[in-house]
PDB file of N, CA and C in Angstrom:
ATOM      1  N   UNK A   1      35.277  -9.284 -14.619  1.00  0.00           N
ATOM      2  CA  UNK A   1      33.874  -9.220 -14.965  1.00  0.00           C
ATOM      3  C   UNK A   1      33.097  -8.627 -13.787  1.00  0.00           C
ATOM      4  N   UNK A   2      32.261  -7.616 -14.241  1.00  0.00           N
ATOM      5  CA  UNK A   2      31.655  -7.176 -13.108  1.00  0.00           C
ATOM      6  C   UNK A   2      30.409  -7.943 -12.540  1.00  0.00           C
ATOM      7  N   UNK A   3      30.185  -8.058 -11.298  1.00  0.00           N
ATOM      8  CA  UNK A   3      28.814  -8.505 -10.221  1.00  0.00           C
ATOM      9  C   UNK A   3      27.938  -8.264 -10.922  1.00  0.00           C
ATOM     10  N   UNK A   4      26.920  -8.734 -11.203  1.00  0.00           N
ATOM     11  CA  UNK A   4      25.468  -8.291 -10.888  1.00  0.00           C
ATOM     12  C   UNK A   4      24.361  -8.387  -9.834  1.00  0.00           C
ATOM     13  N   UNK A   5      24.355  -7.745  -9.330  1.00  0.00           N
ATOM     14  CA  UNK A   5      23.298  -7.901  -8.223  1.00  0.00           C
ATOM     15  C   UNK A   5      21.504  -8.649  -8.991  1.00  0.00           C
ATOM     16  N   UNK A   6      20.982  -8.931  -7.959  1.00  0.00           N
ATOM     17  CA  UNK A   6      19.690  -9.348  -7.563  1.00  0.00           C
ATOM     18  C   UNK A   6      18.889  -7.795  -7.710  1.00  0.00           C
ATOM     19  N   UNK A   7      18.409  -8.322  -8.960  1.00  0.00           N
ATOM     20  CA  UNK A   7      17.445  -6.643  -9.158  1.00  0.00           C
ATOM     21  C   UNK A   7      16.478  -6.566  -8.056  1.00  0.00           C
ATOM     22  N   UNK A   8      16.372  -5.148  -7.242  1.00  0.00           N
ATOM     23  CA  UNK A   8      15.515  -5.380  -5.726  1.00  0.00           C
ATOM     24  C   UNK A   8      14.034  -4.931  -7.119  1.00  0.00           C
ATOM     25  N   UNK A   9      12.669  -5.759  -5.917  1.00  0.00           N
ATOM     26  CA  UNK A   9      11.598  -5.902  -7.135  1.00  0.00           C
ATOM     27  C   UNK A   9      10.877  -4.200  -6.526  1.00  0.00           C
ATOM     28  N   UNK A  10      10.567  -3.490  -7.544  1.00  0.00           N
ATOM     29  CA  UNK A  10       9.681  -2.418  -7.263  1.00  0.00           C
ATOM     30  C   UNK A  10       8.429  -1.739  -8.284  1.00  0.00           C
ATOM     31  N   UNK A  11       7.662  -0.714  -7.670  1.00  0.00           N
ATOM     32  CA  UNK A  11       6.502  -0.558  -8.004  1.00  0.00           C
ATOM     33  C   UNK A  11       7.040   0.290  -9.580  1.00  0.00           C
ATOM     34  N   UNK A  12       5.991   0.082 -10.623  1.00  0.00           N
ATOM     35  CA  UNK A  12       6.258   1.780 -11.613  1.00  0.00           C
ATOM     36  C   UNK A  12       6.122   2.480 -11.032  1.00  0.00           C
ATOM     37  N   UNK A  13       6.397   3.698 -11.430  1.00  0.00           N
ATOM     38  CA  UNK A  13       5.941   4.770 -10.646  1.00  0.00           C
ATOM     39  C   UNK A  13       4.457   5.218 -10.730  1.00  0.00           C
ATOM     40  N   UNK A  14       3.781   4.799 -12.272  1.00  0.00           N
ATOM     41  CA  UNK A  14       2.725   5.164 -13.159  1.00  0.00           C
ATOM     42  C   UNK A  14       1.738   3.845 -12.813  1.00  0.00           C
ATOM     43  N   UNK A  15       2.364   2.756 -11.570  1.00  0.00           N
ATOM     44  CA  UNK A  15       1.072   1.869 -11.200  1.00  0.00           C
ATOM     45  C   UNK A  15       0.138   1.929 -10.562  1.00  0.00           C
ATOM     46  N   UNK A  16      -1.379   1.763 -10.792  1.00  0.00           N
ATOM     47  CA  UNK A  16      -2.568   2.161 -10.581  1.00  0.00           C
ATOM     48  C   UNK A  16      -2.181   1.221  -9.116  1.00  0.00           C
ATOM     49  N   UNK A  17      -3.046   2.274  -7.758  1.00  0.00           N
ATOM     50  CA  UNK A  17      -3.515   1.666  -6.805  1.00  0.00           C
ATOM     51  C   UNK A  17      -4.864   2.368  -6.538  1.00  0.00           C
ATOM     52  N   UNK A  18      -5.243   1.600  -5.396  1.00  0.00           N
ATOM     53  CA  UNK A  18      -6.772   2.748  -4.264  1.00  0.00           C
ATOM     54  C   UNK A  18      -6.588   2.766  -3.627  1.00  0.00           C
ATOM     55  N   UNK A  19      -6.752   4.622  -3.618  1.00  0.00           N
ATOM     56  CA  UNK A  19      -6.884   4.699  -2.308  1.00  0.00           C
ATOM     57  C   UNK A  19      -8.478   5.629  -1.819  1.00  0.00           C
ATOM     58  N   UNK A  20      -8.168   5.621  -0.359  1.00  0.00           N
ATOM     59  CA  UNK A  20      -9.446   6.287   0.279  1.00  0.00           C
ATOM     60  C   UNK A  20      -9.167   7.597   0.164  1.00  0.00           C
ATOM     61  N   UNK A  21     -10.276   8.119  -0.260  1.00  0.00           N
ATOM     62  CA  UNK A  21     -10.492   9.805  -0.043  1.00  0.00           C
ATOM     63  C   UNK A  21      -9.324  10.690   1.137  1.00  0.00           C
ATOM     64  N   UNK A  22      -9.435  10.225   2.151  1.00  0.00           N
ATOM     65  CA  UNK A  22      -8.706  10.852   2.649  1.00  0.00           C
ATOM     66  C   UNK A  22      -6.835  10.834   2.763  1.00  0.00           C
ATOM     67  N   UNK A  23      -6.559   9.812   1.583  1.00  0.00           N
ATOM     68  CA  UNK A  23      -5.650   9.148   1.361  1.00  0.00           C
ATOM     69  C   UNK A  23      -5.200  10.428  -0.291  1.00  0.00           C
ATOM     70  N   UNK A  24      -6.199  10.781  -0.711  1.00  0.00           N
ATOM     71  CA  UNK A  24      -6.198  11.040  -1.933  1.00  0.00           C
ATOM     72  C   UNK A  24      -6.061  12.581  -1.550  1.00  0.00           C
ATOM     73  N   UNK A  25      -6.879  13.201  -0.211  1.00  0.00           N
ATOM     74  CA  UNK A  25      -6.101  14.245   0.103  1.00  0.00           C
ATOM     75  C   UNK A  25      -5.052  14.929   1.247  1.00  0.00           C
ATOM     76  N   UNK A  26      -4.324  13.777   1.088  1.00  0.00           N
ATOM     77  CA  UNK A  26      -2.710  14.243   2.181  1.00  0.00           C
ATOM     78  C   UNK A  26      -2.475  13.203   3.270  1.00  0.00           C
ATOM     79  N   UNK A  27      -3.623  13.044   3.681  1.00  0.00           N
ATOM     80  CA  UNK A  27      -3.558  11.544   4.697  1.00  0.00           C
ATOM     81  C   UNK A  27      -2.704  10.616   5.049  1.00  0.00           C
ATOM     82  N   UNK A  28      -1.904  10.471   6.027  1.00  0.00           N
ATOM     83  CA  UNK A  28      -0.786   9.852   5.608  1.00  0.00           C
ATOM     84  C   UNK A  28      -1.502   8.117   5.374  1.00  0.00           C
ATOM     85  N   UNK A  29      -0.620   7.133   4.648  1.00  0.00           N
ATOM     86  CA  UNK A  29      -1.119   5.850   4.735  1.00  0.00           C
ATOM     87  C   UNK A  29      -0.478   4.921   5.712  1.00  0.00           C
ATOM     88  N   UNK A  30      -1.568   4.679   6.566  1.00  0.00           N
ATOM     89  CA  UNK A  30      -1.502   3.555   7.726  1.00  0.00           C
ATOM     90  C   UNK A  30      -1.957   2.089   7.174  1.00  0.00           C
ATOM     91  N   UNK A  31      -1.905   2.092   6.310  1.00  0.00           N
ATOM     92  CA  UNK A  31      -2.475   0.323   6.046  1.00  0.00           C
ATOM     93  C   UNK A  31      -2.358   0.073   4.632  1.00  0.00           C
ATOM     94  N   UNK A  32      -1.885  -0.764   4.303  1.00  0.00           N
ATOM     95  CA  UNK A  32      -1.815  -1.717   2.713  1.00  0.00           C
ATOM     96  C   UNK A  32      -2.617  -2.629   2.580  1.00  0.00           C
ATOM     97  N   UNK A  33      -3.330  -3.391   1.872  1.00  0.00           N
ATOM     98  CA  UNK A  33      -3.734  -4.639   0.908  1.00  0.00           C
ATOM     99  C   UNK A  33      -3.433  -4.701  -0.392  1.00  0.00           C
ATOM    100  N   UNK A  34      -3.069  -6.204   0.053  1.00  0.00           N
ATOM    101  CA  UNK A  34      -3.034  -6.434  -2.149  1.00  0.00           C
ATOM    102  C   UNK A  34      -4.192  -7.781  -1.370  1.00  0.00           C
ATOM    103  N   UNK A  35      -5.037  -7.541  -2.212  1.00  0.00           N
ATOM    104  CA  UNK A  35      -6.280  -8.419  -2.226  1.00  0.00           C
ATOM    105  C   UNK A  35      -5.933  -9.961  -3.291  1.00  0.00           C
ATOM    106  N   UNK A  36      -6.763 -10.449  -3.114  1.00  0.00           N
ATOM    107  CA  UNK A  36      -6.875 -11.696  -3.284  1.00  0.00           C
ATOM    108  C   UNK A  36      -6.412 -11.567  -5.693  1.00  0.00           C
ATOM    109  N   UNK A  37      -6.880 -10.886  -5.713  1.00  0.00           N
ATOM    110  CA  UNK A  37      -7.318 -10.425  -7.459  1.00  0.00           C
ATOM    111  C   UNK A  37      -5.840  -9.660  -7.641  1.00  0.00           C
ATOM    112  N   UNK A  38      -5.343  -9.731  -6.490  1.00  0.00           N
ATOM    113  CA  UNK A  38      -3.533  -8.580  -7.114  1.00  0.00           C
ATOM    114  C   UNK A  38      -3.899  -7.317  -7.033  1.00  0.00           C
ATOM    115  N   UNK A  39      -5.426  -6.411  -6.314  1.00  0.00           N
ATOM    116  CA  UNK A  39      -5.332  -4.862  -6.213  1.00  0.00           C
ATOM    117  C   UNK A  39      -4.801  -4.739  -5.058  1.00  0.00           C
ATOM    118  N   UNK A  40      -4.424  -3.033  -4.997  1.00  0.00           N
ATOM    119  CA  UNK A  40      -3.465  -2.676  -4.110  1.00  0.00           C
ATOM    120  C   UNK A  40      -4.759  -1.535  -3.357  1.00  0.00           C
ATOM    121  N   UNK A  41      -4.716  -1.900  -2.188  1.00  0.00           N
ATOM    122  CA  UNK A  41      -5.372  -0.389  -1.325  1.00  0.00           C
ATOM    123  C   UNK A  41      -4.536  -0.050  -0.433  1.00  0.00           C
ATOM    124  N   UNK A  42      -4.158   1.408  -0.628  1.00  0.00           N
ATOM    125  CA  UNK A  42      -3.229   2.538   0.485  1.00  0.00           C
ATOM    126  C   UNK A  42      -4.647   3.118   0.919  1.00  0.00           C
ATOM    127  N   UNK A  43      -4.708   3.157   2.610  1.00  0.00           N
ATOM    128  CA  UNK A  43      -5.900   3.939   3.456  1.00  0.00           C
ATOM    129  C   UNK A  43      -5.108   4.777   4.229  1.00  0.00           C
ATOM    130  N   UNK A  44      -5.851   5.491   5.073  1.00  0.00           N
ATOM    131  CA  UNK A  44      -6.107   5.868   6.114  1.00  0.00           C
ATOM    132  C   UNK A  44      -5.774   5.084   7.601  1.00  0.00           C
ATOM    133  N   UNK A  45      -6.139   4.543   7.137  1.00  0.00           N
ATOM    134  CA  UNK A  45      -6.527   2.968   8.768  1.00  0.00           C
ATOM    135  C   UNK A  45      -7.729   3.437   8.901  1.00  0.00           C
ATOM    136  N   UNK A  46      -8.899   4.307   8.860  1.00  0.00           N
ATOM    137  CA  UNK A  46      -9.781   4.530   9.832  1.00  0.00           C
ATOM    138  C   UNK A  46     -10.419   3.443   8.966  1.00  0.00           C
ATOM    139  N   UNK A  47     -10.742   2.118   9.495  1.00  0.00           N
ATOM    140  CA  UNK A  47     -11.917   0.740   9.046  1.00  0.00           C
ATOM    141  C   UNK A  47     -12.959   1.413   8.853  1.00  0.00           C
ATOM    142  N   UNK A  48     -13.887   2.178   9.480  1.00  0.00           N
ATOM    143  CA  UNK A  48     -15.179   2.854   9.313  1.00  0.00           C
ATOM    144  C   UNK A  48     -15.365   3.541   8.028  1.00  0.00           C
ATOM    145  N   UNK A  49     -14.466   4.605   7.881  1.00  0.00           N
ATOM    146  CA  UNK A  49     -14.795   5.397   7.049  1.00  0.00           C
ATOM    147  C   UNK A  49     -13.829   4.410   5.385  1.00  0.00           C
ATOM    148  N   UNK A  50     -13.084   3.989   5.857  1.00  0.00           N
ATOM    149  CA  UNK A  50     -12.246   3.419   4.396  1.00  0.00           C
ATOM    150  C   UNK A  50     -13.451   2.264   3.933  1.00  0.00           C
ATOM    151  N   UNK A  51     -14.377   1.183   4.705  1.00  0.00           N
ATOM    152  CA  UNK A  51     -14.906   0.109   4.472  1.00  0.00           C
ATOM    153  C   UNK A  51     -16.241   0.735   3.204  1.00  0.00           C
ATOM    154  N   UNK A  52     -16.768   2.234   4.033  1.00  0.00           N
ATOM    155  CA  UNK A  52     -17.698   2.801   3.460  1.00  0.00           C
ATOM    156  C   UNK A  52     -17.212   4.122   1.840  1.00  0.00           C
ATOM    157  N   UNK A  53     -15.944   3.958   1.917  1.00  0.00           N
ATOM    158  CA  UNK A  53     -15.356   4.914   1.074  1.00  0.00           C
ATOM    159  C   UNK A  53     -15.300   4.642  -0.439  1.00  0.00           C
ATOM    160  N   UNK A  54     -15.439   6.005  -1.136  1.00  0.00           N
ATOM    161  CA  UNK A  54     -15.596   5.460  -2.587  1.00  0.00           C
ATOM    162  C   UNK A  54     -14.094   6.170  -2.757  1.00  0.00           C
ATOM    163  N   UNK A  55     -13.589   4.544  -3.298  1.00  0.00           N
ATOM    164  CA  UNK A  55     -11.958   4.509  -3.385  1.00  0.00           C
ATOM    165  C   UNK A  55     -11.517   5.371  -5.108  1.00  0.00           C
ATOM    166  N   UNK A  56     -10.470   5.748  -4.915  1.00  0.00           N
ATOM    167  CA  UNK A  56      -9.890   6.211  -6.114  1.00  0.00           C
ATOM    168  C   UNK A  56      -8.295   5.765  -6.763  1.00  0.00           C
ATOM    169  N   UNK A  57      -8.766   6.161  -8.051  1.00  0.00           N
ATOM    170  CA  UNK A  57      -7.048   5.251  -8.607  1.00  0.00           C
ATOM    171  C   UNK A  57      -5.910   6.635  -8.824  1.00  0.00           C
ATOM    172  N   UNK A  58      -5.089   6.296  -8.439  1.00  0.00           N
ATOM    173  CA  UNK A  58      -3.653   7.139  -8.220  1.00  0.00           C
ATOM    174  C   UNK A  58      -2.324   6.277  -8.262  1.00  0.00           C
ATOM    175  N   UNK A  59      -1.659   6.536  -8.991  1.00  0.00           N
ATOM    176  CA  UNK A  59       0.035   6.189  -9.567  1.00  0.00           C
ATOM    177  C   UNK A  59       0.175   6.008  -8.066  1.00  0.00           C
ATOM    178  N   UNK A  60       1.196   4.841  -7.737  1.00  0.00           N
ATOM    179  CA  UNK A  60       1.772   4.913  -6.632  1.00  0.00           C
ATOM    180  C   UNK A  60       2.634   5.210  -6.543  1.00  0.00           C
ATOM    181  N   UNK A  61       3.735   5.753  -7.344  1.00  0.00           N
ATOM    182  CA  UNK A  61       4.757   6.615  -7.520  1.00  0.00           C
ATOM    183  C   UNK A  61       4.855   8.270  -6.979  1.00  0.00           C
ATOM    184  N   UNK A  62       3.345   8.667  -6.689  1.00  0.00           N
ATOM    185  CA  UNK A  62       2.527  10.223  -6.082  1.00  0.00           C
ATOM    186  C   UNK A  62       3.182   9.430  -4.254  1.00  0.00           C
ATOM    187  N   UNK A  63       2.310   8.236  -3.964  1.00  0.00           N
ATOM    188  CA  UNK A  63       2.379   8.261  -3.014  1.00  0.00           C
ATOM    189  C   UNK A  63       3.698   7.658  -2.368  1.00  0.00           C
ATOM    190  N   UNK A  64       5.122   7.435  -3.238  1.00  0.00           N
ATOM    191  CA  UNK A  64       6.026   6.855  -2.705  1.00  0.00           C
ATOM    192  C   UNK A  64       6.656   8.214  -2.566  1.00  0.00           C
ATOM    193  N   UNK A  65       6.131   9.250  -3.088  1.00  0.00           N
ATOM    194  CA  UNK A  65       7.414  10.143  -2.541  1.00  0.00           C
ATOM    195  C   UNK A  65       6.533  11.219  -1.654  1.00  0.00           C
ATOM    196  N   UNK A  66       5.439  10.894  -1.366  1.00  0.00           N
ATOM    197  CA  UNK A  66       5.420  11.192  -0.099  1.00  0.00           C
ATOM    198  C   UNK A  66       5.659  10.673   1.111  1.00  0.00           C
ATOM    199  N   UNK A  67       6.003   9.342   0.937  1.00  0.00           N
ATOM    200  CA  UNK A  67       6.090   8.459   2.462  1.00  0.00           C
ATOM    201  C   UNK A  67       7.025   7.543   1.738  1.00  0.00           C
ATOM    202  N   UNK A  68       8.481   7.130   1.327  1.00  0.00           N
ATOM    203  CA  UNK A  68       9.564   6.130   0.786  1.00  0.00           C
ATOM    204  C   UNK A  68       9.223   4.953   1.372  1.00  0.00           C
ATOM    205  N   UNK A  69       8.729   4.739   2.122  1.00  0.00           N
ATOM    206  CA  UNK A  69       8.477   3.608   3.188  1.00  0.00           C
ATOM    207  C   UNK A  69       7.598   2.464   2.302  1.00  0.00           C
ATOM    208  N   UNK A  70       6.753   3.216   1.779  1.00  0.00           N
ATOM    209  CA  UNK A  70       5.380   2.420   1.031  1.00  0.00           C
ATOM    210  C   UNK A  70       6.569   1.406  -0.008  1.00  0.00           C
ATOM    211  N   UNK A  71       7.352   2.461  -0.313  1.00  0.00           N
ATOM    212  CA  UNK A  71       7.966   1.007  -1.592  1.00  0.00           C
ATOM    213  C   UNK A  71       8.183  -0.048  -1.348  1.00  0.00           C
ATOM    214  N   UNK A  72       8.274  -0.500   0.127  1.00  0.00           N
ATOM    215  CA  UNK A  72       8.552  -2.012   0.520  1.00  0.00           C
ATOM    216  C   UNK A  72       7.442  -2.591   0.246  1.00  0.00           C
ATOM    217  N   UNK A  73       6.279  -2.042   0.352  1.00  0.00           N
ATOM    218  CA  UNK A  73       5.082  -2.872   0.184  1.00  0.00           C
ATOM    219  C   UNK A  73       4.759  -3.632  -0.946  1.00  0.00           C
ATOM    220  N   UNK A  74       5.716  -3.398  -2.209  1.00  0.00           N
ATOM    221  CA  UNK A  74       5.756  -4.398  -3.290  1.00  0.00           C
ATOM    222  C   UNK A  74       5.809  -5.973  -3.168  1.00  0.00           C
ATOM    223  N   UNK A  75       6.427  -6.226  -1.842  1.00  0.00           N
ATOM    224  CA  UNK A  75       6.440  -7.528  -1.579  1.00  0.00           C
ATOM    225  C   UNK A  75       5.747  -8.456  -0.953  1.00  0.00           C
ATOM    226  N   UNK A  76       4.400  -7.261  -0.822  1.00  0.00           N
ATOM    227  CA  UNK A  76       3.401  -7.963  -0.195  1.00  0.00           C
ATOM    228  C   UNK A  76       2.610  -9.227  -1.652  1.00  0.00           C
ATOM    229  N   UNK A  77       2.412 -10.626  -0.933  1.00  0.00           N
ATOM    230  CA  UNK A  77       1.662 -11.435  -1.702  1.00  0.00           C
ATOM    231  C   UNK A  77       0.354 -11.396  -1.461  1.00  0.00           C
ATOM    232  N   UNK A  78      -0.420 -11.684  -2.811  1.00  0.00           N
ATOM    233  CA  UNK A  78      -1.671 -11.502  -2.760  1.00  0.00           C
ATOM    234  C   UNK A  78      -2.565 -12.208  -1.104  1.00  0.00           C
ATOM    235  N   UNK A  79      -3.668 -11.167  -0.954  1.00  0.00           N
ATOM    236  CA  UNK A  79      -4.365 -11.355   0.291  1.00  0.00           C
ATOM    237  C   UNK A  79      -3.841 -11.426   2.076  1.00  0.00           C
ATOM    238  N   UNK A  80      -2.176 -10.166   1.569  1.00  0.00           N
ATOM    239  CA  UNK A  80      -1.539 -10.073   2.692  1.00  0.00           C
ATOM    240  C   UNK A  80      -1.770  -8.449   2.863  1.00  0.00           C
ATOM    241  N   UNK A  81      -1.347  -8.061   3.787  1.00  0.00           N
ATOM    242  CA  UNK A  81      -1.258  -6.506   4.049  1.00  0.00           C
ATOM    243  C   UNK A  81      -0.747  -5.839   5.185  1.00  0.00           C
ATOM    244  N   UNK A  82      -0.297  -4.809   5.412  1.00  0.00           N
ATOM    245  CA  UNK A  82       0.437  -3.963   6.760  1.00  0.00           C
ATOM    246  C   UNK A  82      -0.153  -3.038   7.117  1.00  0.00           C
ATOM    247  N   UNK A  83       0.391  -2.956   7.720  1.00  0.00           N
ATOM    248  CA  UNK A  83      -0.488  -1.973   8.774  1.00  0.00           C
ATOM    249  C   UNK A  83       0.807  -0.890  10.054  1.00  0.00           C
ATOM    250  N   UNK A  84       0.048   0.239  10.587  1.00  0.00           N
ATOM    251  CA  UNK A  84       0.986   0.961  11.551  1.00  0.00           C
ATOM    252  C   UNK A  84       0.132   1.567  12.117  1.00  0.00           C
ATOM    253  N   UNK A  85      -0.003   2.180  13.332  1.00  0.00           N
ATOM    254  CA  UNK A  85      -0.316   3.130  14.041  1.00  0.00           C
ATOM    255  C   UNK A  85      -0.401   4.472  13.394  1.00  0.00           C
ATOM    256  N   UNK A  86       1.155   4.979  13.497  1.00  0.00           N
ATOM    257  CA  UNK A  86       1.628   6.010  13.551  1.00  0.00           C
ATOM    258  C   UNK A  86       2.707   6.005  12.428  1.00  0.00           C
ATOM    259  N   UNK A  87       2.757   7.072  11.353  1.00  0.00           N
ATOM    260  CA  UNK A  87       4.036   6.974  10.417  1.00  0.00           C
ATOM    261  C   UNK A  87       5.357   7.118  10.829  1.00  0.00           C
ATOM    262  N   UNK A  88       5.542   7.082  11.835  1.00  0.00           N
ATOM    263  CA  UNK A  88       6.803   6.891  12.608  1.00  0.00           C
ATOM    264  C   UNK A  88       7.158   5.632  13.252  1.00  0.00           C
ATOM    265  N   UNK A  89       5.414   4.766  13.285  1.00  0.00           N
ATOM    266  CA  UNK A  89       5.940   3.345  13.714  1.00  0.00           C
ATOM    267  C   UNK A  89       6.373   2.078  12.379  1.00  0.00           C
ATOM    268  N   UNK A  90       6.591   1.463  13.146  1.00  0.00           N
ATOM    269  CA  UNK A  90       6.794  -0.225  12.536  1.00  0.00           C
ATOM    270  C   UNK A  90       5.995  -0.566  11.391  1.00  0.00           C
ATOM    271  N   UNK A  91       6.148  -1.360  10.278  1.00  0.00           N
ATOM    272  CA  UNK A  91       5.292  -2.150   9.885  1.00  0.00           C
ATOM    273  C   UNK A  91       5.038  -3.511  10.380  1.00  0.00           C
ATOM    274  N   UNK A  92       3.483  -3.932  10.893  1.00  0.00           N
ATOM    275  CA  UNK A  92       3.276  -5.300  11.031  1.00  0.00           C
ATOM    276  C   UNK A  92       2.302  -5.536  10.181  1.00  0.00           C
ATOM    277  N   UNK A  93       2.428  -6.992   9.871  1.00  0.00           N
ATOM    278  CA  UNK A  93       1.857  -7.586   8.255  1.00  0.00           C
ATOM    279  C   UNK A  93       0.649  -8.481   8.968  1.00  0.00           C
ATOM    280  N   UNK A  94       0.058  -8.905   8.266  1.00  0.00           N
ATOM    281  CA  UNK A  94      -1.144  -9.297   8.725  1.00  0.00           C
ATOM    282  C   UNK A  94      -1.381 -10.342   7.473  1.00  0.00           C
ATOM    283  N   UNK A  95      -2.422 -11.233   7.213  1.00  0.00           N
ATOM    284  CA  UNK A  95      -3.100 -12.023   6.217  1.00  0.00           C
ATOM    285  C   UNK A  95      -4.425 -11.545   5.844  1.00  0.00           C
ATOM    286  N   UNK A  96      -5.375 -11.702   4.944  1.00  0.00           N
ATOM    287  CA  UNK A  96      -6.944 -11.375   4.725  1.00  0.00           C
ATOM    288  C   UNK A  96      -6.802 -13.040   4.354  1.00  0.00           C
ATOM    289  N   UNK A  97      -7.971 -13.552   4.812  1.00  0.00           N
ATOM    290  CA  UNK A  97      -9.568 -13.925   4.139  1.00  0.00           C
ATOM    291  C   UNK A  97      -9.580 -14.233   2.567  1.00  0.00           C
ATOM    292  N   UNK A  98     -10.237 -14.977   2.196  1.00  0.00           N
ATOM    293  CA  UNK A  98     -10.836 -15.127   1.335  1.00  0.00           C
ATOM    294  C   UNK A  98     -12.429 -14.122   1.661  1.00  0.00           C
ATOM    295  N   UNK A  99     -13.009 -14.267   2.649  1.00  0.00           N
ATOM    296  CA  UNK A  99     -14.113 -13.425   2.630  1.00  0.00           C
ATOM    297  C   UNK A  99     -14.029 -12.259   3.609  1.00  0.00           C
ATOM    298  N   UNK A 100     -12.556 -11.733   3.595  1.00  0.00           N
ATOM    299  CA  UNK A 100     -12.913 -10.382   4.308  1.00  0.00           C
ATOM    300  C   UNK A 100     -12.830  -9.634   3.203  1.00  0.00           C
TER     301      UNK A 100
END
């Protein structure tokens, strides 16, 4: 009888996230949230301009094959999120707030 593995959990390809404008044109993504409500935001990192940004919805399946990396981020639980410098660095995870 054959194994079955532990299905690994991942995004559709056709699942709605937001992102920031500059995310929406080529930008690589430095930062995740899944907010408190289960939405997903892929940014920029720049806090300034993403806090003030009018966000947009895009398949995250566009943005997994530009950066493979993002697919881990499925396992973020609500009101957690990551973050990097540089798309060549690390992910470190972080918590939100109820009122951030």
């Amino acid at each position: 009888m054959a194994k079955r593995g532990v299905k690994k959990k991942q995004f559709r390809e056709d699942f709605g996230v937001f992102v920031c404008p500059h995310v929406l044109e080529g930008a690589a993504v430095l930062s995740v949230v899944r907010d408190g409500e289960g939405d997903w935001q892929f940014s920029c990192g720049d806090e300034a301009s993403d806090m003030n940004a009018d966000l947009h919805l895009v398949a995250v399946g566009e943005l997994i094959q530009r950066d493979p990396s993002l697919a881990d981020s499925v396992e973020l639980a609500e009101n957690q999120g990551i973050e990097r410098a540089k798309t060549y660095k690390d992910w470190d995870s972080f918590s939100i707030s109820e009122n951030d």
